[in-house]
PDB file of N, CA and C in Angstrom:
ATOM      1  N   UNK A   1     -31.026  77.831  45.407  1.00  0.00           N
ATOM      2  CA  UNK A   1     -31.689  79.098  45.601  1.00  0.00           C
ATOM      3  C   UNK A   1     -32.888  79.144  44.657  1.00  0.00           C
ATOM      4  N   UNK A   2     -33.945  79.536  45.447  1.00  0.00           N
ATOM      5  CA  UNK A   2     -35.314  79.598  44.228  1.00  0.00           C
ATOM      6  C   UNK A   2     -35.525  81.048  44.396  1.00  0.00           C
ATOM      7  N   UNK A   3     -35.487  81.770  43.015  1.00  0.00           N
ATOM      8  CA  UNK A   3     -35.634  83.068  43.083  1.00  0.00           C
ATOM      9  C   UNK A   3     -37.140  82.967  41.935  1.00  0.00           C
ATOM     10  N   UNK A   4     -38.442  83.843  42.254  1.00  0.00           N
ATOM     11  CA  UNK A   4     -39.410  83.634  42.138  1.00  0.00           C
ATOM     12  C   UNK A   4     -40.213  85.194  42.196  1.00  0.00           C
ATOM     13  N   UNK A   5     -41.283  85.339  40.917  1.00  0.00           N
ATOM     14  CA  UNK A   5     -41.784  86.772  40.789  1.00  0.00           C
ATOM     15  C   UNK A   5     -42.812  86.951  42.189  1.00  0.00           C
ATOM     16  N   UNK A   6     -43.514  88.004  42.686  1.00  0.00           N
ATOM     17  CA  UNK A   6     -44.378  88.595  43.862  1.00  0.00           C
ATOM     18  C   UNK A   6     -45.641  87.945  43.031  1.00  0.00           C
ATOM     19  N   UNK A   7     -45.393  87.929  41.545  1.00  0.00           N
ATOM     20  CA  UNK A   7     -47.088  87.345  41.055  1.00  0.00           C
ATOM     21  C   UNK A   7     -46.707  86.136  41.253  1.00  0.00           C
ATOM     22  N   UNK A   8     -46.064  85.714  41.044  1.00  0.00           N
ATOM     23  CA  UNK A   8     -46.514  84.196  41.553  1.00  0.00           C
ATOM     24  C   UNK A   8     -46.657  83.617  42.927  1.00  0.00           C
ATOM     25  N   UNK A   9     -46.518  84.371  44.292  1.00  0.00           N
ATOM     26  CA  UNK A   9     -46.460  83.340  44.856  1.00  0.00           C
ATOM     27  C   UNK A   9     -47.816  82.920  45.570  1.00  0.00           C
ATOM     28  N   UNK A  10     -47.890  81.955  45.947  1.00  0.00           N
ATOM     29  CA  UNK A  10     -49.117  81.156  46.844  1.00  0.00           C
ATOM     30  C   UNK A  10     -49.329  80.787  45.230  1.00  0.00           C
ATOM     31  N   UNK A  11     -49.115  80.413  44.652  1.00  0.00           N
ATOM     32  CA  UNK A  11     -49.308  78.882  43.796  1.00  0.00           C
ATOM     33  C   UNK A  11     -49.163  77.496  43.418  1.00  0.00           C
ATOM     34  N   UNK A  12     -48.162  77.575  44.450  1.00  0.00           N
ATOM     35  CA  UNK A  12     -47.878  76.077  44.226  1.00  0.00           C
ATOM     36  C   UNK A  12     -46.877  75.286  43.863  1.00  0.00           C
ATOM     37  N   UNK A  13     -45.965  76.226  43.595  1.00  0.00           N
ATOM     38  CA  UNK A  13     -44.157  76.289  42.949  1.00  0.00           C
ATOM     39  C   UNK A  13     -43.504  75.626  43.634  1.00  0.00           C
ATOM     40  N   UNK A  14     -43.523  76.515  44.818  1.00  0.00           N
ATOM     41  CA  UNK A  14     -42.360  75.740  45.654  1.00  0.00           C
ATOM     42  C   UNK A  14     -43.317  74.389  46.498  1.00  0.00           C
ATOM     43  N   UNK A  15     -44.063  74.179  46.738  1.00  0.00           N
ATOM     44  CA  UNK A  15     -44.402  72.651  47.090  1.00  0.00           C
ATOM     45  C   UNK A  15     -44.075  71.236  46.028  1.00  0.00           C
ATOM     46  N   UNK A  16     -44.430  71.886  44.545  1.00  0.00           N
ATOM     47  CA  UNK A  16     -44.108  71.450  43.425  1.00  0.00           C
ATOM     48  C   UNK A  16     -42.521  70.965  43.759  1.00  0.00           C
ATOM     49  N   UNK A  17     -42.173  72.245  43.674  1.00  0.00           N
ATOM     50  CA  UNK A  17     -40.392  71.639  43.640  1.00  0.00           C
ATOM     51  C   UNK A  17     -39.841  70.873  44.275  1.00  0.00           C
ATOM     52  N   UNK A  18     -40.254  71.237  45.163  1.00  0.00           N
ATOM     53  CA  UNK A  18     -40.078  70.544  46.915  1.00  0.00           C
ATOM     54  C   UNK A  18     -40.297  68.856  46.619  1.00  0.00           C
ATOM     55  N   UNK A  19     -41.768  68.483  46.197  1.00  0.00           N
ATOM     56  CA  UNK A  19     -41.727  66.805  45.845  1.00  0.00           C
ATOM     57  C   UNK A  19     -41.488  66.647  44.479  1.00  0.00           C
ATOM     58  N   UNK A  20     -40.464  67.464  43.777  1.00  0.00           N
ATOM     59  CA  UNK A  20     -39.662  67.070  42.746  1.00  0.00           C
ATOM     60  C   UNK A  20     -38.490  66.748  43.256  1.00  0.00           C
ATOM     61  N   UNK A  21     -37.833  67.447  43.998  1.00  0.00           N
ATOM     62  CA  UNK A  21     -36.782  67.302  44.720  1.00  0.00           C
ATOM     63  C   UNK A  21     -36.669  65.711  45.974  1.00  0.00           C
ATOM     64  N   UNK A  22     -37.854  65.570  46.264  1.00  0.00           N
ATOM     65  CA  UNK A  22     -37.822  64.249  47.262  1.00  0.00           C
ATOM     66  C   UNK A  22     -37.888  63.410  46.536  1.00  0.00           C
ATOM     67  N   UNK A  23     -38.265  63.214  45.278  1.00  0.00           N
ATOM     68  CA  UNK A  23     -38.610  62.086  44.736  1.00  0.00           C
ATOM     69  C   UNK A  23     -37.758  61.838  43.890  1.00  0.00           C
ATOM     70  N   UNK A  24     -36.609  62.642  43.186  1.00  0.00           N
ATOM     71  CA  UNK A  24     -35.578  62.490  42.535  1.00  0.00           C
ATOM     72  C   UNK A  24     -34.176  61.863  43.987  1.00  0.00           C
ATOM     73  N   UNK A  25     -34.245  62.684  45.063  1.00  0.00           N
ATOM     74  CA  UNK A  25     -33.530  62.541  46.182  1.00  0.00           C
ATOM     75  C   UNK A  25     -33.983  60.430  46.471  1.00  0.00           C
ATOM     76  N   UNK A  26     -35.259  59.999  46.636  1.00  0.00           N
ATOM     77  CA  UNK A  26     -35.706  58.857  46.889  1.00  0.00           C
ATOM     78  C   UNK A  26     -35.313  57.443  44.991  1.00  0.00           C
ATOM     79  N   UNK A  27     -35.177  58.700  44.274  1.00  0.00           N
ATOM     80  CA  UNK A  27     -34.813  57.781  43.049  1.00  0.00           C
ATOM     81  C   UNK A  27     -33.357  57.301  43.535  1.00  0.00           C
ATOM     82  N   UNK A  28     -32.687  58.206  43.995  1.00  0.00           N
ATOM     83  CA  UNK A  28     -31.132  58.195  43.755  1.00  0.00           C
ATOM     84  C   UNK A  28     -30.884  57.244  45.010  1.00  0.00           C
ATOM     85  N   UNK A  29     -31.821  56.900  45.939  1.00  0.00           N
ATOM     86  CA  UNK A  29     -31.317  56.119  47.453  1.00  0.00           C
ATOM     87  C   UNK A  29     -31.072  57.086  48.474  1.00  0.00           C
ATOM     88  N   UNK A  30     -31.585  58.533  48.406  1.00  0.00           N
ATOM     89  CA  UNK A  30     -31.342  59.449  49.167  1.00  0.00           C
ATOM     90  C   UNK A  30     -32.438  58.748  50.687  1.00  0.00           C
ATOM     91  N   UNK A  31     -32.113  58.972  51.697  1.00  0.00           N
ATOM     92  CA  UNK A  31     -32.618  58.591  52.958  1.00  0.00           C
ATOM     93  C   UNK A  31     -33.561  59.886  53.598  1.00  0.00           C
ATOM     94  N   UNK A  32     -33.022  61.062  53.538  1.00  0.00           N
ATOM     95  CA  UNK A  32     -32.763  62.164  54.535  1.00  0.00           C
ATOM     96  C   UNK A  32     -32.071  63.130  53.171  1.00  0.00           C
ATOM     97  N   UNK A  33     -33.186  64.827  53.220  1.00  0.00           N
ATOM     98  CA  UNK A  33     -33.116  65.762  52.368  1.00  0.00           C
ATOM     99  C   UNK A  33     -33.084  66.625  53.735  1.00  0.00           C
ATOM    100  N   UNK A  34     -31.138  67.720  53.755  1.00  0.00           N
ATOM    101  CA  UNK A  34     -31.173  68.721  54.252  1.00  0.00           C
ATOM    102  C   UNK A  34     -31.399  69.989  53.508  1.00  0.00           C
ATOM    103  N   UNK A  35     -32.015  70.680  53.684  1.00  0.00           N
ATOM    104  CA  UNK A  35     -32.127  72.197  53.494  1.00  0.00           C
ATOM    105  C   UNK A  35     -31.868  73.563  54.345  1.00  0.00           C
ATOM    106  N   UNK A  36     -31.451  74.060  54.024  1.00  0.00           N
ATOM    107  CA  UNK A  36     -31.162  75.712  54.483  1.00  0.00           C
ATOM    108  C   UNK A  36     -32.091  76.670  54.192  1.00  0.00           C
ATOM    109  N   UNK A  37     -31.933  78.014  54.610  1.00  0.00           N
ATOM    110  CA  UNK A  37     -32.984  79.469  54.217  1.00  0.00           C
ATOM    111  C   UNK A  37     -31.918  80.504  55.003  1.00  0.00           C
ATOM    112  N   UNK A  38     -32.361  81.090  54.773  1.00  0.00           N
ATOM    113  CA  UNK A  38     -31.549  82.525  55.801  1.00  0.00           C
ATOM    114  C   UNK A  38     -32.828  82.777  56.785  1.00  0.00           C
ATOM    115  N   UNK A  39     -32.346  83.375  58.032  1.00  0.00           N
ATOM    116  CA  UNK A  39     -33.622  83.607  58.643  1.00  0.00           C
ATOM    117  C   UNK A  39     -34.707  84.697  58.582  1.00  0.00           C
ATOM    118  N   UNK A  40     -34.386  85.230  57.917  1.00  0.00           N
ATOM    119  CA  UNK A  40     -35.299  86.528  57.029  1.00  0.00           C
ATOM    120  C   UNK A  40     -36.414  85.833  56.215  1.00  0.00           C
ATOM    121  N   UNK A  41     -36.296  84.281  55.416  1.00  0.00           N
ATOM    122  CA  UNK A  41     -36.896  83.897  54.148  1.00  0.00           C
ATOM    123  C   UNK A  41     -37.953  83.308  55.406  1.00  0.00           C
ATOM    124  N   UNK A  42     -38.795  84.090  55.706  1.00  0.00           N
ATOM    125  CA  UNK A  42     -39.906  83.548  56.540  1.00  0.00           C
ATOM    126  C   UNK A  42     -40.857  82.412  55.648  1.00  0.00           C
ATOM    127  N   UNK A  43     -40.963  83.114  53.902  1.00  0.00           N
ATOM    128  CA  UNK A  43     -41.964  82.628  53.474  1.00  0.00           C
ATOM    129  C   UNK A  43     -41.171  80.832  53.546  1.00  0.00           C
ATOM    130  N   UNK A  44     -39.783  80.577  52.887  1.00  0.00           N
ATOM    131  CA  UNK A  44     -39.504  79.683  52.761  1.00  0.00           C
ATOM    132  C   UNK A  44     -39.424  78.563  53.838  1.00  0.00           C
ATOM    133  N   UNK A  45     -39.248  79.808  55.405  1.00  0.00           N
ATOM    134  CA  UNK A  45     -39.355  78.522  56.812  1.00  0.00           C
ATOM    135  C   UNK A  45     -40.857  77.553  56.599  1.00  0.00           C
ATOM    136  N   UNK A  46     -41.640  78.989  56.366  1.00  0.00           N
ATOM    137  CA  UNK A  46     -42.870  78.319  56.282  1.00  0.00           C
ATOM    138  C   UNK A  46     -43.158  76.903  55.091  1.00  0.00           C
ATOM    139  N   UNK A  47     -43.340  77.242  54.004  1.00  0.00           N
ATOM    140  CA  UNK A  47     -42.898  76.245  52.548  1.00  0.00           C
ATOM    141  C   UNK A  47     -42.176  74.778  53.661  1.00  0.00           C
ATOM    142  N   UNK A  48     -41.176  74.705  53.714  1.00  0.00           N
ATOM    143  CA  UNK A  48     -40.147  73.608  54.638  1.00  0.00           C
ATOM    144  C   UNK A  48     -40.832  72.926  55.756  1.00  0.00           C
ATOM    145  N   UNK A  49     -41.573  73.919  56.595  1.00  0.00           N
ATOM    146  CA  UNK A  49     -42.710  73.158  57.383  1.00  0.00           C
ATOM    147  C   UNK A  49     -43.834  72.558  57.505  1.00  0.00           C
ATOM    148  N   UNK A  50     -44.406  73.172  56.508  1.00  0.00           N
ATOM    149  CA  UNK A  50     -45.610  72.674  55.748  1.00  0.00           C
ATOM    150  C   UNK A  50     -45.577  71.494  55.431  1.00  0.00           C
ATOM    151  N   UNK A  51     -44.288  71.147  54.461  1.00  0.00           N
ATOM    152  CA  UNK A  51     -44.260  70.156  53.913  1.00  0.00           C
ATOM    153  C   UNK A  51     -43.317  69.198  54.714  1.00  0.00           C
ATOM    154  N   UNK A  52     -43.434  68.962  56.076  1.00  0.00           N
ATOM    155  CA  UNK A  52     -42.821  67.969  56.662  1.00  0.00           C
ATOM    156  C   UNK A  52     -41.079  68.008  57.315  1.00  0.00           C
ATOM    157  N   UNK A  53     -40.318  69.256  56.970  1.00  0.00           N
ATOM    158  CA  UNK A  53     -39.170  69.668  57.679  1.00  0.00           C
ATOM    159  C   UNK A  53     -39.333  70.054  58.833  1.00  0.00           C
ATOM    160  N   UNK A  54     -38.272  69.280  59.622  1.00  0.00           N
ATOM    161  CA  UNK A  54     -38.266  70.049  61.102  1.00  0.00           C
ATOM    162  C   UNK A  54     -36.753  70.538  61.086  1.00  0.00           C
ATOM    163  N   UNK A  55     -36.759  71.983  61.994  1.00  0.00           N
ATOM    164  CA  UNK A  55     -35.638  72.359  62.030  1.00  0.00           C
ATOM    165  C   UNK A  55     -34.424  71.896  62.560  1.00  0.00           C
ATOM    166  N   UNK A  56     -33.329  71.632  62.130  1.00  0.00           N
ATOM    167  CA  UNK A  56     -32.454  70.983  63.095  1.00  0.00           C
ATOM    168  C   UNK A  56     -31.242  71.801  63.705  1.00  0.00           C
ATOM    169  N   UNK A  57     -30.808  73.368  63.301  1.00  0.00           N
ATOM    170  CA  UNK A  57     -29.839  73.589  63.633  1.00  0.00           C
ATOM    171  C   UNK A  57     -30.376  75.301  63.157  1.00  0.00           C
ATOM    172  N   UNK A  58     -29.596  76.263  64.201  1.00  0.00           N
ATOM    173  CA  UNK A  58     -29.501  77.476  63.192  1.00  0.00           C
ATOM    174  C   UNK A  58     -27.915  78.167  63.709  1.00  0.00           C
ATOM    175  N   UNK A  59     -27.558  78.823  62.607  1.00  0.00           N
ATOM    176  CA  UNK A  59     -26.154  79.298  62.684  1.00  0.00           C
ATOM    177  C   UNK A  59     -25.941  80.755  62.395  1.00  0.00           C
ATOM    178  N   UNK A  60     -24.848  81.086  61.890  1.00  0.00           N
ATOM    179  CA  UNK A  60     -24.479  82.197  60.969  1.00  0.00           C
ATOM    180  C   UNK A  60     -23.739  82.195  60.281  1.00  0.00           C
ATOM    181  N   UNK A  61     -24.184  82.351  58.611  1.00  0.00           N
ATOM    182  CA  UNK A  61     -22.761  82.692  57.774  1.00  0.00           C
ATOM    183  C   UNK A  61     -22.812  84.416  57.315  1.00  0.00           C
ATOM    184  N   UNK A  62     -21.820  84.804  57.420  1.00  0.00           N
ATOM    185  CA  UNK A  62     -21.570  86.087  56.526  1.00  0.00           C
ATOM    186  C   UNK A  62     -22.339  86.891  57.032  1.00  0.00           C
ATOM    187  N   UNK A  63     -22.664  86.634  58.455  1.00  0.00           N
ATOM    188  CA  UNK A  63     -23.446  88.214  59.111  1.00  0.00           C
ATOM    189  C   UNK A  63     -24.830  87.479  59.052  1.00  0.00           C
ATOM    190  N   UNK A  64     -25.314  86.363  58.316  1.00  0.00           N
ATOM    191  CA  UNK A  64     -26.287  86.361  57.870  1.00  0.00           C
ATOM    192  C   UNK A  64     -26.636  85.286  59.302  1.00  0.00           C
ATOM    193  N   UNK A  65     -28.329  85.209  59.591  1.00  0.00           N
ATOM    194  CA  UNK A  65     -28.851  83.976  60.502  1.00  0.00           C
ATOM    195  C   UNK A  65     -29.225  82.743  59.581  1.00  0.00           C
ATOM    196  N   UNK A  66     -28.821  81.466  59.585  1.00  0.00           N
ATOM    197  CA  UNK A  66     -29.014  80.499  58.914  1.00  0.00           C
ATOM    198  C   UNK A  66     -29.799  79.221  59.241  1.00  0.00           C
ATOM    199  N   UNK A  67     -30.979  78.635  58.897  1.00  0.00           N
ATOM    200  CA  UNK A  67     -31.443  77.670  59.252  1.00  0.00           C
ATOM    201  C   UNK A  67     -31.496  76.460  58.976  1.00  0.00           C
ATOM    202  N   UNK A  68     -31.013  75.501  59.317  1.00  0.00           N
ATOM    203  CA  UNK A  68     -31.477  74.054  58.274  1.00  0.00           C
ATOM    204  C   UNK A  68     -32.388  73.165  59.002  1.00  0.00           C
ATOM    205  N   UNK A  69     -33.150  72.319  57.790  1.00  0.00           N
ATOM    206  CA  UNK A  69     -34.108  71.779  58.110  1.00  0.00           C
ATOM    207  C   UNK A  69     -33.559  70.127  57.657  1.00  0.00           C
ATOM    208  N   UNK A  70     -34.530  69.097  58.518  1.00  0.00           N
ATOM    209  CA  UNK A  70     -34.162  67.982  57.301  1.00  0.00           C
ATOM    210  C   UNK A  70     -35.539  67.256  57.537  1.00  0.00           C
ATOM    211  N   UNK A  71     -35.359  66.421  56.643  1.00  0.00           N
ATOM    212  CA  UNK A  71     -36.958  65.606  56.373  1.00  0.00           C
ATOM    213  C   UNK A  71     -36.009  63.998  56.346  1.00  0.00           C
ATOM    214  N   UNK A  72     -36.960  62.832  56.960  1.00  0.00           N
ATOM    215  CA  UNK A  72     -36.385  61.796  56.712  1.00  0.00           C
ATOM    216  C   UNK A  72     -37.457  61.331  55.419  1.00  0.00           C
ATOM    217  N   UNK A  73     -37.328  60.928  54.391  1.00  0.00           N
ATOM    218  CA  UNK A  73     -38.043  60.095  53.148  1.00  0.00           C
ATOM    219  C   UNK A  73     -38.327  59.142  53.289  1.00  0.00           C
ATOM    220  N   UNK A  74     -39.424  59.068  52.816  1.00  0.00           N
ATOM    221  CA  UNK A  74     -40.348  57.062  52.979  1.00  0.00           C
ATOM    222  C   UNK A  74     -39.825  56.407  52.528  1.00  0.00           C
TER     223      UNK A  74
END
């Protein structure tokens, strides 16, 4: 979960994290990074697509709409 202030966003955080996260995922022999959002976190569908996730599934937990994405890694 990335919880994040209204001043910060459109800076650059979550893309940041995002190829912190692939490249620690590609240290370890990771192939393929899945991710989730709820379907409300528009900003985060967006963030996930941007950077190369396509959606693969959406569900429901807990009342809630759920999305996951996955990316295959170079």
């Amino acid at each position: 979960m990335i919880i994040r202030s209204y001043r910060k966003k459109r800076r650059g955080l979550g893309r940041q994290m995002l190829s912190a996260l692939e490249e620690a995922a590609k240290a370890k022999g990771y192939t393929t990074l899945i991710l989730d959002t709820t379907s409300s976190q528009t900003p985060a569908q967006t963030l996930f697509e941007r950077n190369g996730y396509k959606e693969t599934k959406r569900t429901h937990w807990k009342g809630r709409g759920l999305i996951y994405y996955a990316k295959e890694l170079p």
